[in-house]
N, C-alpha and C. Protein backbone atom coordinates (compact mmCIF):
# COMPACT_ATOMS: atom_id res chain seq x y z
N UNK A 1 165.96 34.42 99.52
CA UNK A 1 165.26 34.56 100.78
C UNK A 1 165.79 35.79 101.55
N UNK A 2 166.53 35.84 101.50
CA UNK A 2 167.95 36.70 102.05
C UNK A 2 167.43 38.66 101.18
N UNK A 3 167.31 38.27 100.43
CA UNK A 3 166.65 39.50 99.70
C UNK A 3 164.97 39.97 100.27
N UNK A 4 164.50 39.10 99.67
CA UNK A 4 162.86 39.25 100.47
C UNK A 4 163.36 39.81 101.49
N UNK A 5 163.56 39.05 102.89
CA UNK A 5 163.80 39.57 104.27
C UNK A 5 164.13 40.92 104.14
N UNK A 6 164.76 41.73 103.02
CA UNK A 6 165.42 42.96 103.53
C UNK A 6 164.65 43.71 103.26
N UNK A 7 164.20 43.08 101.83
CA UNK A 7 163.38 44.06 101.21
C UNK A 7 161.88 44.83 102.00
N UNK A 8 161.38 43.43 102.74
CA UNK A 8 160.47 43.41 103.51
C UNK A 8 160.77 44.82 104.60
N UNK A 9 161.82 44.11 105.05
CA UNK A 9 162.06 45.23 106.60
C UNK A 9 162.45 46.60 106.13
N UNK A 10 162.76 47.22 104.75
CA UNK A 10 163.17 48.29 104.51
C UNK A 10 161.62 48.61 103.61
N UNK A 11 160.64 48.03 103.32
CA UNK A 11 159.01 48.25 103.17
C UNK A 11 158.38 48.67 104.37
N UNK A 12 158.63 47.80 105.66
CA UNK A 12 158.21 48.22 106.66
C UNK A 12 158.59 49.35 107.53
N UNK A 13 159.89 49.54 107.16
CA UNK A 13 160.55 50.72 108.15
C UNK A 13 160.12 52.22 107.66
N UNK A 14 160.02 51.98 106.03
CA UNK A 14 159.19 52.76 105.42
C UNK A 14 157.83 53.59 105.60
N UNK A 15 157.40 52.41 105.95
CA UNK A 15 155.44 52.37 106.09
C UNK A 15 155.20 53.37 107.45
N UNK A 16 156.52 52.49 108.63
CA UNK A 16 156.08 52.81 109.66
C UNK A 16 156.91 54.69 109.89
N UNK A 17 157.81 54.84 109.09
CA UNK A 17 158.55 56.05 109.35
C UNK A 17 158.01 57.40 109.07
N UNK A 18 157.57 56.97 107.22
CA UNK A 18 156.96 58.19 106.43
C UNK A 18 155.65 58.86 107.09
N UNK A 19 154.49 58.58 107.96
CA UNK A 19 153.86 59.24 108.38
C UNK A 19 154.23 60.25 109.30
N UNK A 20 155.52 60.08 110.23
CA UNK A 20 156.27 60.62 111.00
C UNK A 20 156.58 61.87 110.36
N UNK A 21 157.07 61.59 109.27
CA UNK A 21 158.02 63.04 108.14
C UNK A 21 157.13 63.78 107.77
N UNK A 22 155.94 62.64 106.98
CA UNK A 22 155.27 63.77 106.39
C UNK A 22 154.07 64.52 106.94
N UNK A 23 154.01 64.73 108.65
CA UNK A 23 152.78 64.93 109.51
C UNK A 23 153.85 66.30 110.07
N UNK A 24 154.66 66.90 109.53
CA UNK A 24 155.32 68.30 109.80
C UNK A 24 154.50 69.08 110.02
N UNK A 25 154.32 70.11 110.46
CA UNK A 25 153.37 71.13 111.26
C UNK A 25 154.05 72.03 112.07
N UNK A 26 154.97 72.31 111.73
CA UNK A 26 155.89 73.48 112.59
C UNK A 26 155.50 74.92 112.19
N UNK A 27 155.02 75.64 113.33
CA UNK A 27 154.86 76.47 113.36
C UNK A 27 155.93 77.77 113.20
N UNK A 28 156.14 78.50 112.06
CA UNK A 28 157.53 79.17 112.08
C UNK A 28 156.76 80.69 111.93
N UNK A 29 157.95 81.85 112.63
CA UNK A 29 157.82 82.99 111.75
C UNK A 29 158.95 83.17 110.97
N UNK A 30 158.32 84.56 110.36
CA UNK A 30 159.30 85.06 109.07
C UNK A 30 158.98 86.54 108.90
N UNK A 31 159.85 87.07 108.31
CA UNK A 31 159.65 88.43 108.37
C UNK A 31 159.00 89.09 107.24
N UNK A 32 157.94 89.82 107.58
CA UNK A 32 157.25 90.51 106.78
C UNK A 32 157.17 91.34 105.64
N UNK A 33 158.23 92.64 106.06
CA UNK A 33 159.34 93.20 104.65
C UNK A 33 160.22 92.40 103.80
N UNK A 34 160.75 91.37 104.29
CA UNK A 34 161.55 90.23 103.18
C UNK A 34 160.45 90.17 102.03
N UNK A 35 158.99 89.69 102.53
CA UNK A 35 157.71 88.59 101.56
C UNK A 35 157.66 89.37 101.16
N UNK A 36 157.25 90.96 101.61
CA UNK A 36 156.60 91.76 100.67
C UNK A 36 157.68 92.30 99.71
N UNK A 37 158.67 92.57 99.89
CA UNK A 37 159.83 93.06 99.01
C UNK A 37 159.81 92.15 98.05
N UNK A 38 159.72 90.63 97.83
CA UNK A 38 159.89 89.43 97.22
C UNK A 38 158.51 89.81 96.27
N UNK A 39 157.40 90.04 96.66
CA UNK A 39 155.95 90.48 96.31
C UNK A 39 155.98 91.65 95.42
N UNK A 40 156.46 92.41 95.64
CA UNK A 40 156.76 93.80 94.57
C UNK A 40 157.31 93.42 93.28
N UNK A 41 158.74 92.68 94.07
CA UNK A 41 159.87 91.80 92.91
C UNK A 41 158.81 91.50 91.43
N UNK A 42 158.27 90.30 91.81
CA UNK A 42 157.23 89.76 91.26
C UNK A 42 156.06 89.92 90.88
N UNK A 43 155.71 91.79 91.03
CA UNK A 43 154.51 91.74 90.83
C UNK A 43 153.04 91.20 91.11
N UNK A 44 153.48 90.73 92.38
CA UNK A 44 152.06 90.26 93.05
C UNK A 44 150.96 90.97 93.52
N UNK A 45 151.68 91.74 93.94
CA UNK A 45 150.66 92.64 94.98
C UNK A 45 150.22 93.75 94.56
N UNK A 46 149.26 94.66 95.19
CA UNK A 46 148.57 95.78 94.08
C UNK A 46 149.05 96.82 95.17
N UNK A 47 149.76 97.52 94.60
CA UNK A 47 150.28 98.69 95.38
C UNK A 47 149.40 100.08 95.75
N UNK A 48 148.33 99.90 95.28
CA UNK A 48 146.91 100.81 95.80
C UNK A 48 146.60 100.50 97.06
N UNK A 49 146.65 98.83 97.31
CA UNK A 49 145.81 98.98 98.72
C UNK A 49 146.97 98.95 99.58
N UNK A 50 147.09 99.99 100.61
CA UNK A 50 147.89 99.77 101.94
C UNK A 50 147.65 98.78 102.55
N UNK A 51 148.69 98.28 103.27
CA UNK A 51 148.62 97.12 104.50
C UNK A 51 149.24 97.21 105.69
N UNK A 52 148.51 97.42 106.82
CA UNK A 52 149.25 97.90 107.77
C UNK A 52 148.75 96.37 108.76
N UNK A 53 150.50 96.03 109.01
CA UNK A 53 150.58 95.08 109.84
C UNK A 53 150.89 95.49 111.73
N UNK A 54 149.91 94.58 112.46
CA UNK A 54 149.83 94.62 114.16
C UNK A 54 149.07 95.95 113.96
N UNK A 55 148.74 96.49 115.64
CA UNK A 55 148.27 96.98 115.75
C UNK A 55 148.25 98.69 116.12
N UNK A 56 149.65 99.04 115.78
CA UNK A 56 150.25 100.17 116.18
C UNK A 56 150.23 100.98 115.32
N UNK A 57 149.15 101.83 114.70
CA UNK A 57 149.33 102.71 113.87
C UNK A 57 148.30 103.85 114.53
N UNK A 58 148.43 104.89 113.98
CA UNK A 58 147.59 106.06 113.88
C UNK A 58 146.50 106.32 112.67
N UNK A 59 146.25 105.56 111.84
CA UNK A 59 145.59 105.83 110.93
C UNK A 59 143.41 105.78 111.52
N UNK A 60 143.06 106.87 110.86
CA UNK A 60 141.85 106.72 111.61
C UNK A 60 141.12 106.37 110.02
N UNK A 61 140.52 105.18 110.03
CA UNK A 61 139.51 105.13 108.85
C UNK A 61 138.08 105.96 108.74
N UNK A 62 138.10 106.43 107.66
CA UNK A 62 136.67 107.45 106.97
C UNK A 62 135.72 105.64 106.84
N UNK A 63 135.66 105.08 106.55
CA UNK A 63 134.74 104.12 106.22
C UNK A 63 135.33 102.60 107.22
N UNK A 64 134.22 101.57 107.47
CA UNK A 64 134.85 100.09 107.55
C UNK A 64 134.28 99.33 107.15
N UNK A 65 134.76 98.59 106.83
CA UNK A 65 133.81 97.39 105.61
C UNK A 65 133.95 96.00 106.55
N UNK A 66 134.80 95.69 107.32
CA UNK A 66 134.38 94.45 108.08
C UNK A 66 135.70 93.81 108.37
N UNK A 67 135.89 92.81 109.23
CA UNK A 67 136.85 91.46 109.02
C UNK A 67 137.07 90.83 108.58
N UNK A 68 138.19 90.64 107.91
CA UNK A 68 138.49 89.08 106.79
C UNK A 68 139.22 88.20 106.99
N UNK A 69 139.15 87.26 106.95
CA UNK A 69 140.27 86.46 107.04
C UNK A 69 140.43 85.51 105.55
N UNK A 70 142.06 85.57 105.42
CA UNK A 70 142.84 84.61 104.33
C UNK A 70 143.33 83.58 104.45
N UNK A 71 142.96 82.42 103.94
CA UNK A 71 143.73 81.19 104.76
C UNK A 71 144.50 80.58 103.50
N UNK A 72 145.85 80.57 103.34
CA UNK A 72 146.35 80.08 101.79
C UNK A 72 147.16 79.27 102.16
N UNK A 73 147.34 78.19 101.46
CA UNK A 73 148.48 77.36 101.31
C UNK A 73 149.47 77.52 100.17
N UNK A 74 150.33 76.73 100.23
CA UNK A 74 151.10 76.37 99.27
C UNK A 74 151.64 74.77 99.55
N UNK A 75 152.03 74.53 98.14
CA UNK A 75 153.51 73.68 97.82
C UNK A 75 154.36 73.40 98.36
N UNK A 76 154.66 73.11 99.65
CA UNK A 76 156.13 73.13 99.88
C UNK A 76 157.39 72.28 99.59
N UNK A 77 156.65 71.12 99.50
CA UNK A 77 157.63 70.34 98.62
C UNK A 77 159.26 70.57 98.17
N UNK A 78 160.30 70.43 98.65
CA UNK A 78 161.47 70.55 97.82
C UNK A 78 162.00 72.02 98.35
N UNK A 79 161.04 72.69 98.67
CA UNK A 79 160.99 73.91 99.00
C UNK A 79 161.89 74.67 100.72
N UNK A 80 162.19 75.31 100.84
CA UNK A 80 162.97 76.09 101.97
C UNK A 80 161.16 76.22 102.60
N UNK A 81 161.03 76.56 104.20
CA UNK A 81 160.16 76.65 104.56
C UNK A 81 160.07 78.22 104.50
N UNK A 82 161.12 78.92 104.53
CA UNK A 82 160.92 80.73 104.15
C UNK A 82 160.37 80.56 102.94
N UNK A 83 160.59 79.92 101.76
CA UNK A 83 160.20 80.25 100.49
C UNK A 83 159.05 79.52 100.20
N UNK A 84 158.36 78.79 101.20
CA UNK A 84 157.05 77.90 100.71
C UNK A 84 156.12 79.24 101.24
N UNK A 85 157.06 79.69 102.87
CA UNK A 85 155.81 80.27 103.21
C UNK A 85 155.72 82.02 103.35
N UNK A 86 156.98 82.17 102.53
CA UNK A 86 156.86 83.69 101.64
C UNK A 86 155.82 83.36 101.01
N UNK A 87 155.56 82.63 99.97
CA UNK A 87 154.61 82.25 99.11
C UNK A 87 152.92 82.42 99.33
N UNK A 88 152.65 81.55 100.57
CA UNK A 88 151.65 81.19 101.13
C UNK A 88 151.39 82.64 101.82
N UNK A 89 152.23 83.90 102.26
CA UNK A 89 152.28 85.17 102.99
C UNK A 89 151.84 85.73 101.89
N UNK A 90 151.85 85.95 100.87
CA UNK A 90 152.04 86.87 100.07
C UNK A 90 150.62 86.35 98.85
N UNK A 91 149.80 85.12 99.12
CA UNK A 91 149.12 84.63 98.33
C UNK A 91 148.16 85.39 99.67
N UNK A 92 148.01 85.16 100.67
CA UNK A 92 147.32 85.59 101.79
C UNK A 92 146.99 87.22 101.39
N UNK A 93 147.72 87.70 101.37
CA UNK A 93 148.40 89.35 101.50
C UNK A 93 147.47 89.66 100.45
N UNK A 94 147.73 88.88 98.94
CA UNK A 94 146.92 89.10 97.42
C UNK A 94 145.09 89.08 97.81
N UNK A 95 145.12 88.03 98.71
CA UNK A 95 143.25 87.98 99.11
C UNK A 95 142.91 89.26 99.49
N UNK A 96 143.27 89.09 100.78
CA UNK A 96 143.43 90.53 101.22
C UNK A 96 142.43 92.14 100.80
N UNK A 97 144.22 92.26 99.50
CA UNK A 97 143.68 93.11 98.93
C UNK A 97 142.91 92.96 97.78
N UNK A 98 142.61 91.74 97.53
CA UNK A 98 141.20 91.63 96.72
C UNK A 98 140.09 91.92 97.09
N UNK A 99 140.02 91.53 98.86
CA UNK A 99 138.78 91.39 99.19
C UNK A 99 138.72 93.34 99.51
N UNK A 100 139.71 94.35 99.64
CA UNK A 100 139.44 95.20 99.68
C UNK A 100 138.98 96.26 98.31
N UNK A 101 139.38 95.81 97.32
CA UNK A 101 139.19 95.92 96.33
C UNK A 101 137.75 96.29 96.04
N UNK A 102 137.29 94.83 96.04
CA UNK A 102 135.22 94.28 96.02
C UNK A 102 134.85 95.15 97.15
N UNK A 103 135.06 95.33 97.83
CA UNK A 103 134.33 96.09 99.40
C UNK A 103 134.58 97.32 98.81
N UNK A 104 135.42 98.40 98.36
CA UNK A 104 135.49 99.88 98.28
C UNK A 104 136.31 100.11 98.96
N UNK A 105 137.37 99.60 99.75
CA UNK A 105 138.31 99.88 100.31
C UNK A 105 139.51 100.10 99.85
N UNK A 106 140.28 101.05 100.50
CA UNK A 106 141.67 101.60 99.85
C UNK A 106 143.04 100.65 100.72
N UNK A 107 142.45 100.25 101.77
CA UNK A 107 143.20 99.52 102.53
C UNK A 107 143.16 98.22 103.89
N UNK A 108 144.05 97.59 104.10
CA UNK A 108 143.73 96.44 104.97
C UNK A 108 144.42 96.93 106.45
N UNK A 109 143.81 97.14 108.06
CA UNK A 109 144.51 97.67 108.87
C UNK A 109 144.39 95.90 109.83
N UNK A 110 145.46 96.48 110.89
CA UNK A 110 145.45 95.40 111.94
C UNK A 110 145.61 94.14 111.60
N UNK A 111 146.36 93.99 110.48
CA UNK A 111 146.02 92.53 110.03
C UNK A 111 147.11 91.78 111.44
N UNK A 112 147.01 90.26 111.40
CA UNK A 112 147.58 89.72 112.56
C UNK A 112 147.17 88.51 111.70
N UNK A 113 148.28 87.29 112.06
CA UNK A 113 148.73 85.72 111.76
C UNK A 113 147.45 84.99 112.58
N UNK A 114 146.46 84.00 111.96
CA UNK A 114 145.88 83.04 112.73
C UNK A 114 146.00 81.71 112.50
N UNK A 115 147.11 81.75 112.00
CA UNK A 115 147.00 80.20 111.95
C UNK A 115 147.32 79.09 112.65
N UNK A 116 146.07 78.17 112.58
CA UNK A 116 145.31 77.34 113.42
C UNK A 116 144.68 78.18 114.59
N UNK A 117 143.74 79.34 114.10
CA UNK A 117 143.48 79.79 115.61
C UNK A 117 144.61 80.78 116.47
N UNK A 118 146.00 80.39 116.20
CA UNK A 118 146.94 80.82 117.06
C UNK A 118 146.88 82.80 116.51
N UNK A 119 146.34 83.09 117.28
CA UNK A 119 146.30 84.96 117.79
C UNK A 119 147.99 85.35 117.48
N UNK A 120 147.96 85.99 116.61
CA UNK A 120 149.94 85.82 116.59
C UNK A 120 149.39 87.49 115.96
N UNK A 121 150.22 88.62 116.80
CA UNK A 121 149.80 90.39 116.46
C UNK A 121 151.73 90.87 116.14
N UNK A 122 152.26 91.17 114.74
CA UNK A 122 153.02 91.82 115.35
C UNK A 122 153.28 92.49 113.77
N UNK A 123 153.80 93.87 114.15
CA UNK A 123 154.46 94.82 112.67
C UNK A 123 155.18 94.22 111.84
N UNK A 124 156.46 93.47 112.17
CA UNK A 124 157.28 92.56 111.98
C UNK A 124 157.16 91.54 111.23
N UNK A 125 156.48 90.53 112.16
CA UNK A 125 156.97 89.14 111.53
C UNK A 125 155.27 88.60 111.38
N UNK A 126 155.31 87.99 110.44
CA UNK A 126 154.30 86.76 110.31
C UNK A 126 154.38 85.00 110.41
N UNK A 127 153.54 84.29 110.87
CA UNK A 127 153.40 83.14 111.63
C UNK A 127 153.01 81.84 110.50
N UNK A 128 153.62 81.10 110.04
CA UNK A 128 153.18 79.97 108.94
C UNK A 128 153.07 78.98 109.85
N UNK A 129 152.48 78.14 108.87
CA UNK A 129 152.36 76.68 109.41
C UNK A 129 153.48 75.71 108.30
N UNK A 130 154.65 75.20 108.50
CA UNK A 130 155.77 74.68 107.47
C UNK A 130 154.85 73.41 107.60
N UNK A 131 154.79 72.33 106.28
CA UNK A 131 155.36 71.27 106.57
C UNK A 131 155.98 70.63 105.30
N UNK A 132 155.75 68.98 105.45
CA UNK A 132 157.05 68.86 104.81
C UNK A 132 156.16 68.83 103.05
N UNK A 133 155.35 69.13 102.74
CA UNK A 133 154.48 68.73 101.58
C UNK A 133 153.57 70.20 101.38
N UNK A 134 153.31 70.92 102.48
CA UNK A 134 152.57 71.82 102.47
C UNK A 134 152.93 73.52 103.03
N UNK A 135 152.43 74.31 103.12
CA UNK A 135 152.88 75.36 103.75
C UNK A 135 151.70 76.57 104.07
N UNK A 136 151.13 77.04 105.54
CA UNK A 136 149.58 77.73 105.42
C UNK A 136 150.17 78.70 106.34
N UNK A 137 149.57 79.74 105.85
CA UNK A 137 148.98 81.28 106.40
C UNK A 137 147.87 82.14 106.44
N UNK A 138 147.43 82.21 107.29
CA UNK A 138 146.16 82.76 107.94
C UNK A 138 146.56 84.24 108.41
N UNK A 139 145.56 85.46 107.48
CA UNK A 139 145.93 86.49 107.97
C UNK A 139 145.19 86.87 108.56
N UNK A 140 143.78 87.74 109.43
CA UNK A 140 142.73 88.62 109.37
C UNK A 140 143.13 89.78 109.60
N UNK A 141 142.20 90.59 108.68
CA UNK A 141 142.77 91.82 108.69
C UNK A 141 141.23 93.02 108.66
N UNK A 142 141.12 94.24 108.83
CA UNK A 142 140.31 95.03 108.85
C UNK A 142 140.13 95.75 107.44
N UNK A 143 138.84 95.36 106.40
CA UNK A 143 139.15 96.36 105.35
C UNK A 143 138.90 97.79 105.57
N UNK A 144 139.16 98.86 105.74
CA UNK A 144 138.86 100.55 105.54
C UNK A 144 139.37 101.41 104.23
N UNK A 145 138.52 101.90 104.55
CA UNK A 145 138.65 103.55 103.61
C UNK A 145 139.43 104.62 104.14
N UNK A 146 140.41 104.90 104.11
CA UNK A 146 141.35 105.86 104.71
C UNK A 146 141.27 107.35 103.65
């Protein structure tokens, strides 16, 4: 009886706890040159198309092909939330320059963090969503012809 009872209350403490853990949603940044350095490492990324992160550049585009936005997840599972959402940065980053690719574009300008909506502009750092099972990044970015 003595067993049941425990077993019970350590089923229930369970039931009632785990939605708590696994409803993570923290909004983190991380730095931008780390992912992409990690991205080269690995061969992810296509080193044709430029990417110019926030909004501070001088570059004037010959062509524009439109707005995009990337919304990627990952795995995070087991995972460091830098390394779920290097991942999820750099799977973002790969759309990107796919979608500049298909358009005729040589490059992605102004890109900036939206995830969930959240307007996040900077050279620097980019904005994930951690949690404890998952990991998302939202880029939009401008394709051009430079």
């Amino acid at each position: 009886m003595k067993n049941t009872l425990c077993t019970a209350a350590l089923l229930a403490s369970t039931v009632l706890v785990a939605p708590a853990t696994m409803a993570r949603d923290d909004l983190v940044q991380f730095d931008i040159q780390t992912a992409m350095e990690h991205g080269k490492e690995k061969q992810v990324l296509n080193d044709s198309i430029k990417m110019v992160f926030g909004e501070e550049h001088q570059l004037t585009p010959v062509q524009e092909f439109g707005e995009f936005t990337s919304n990627k997840k990952t795995n995070a599972f087991a995972k460091s939330d830098q390394t779920a959402c290097n991942w999820a940065f750099l799977s973002a980053v790969k759309s990107l320059q796919e979608r500049a690719v298909k358009s005729g574009g040589n490059a992605v300008i102004n890109i900036r963090s939206y995830y969930k909506k959240n307007d996040f502009r900077s050279a620097t750092e980019f904005q994930c969503g951690a949690g404890t099972i998952m990991a998302g990044v939202t880029l939009v970015g401008d394709v051009v012809k430079l």
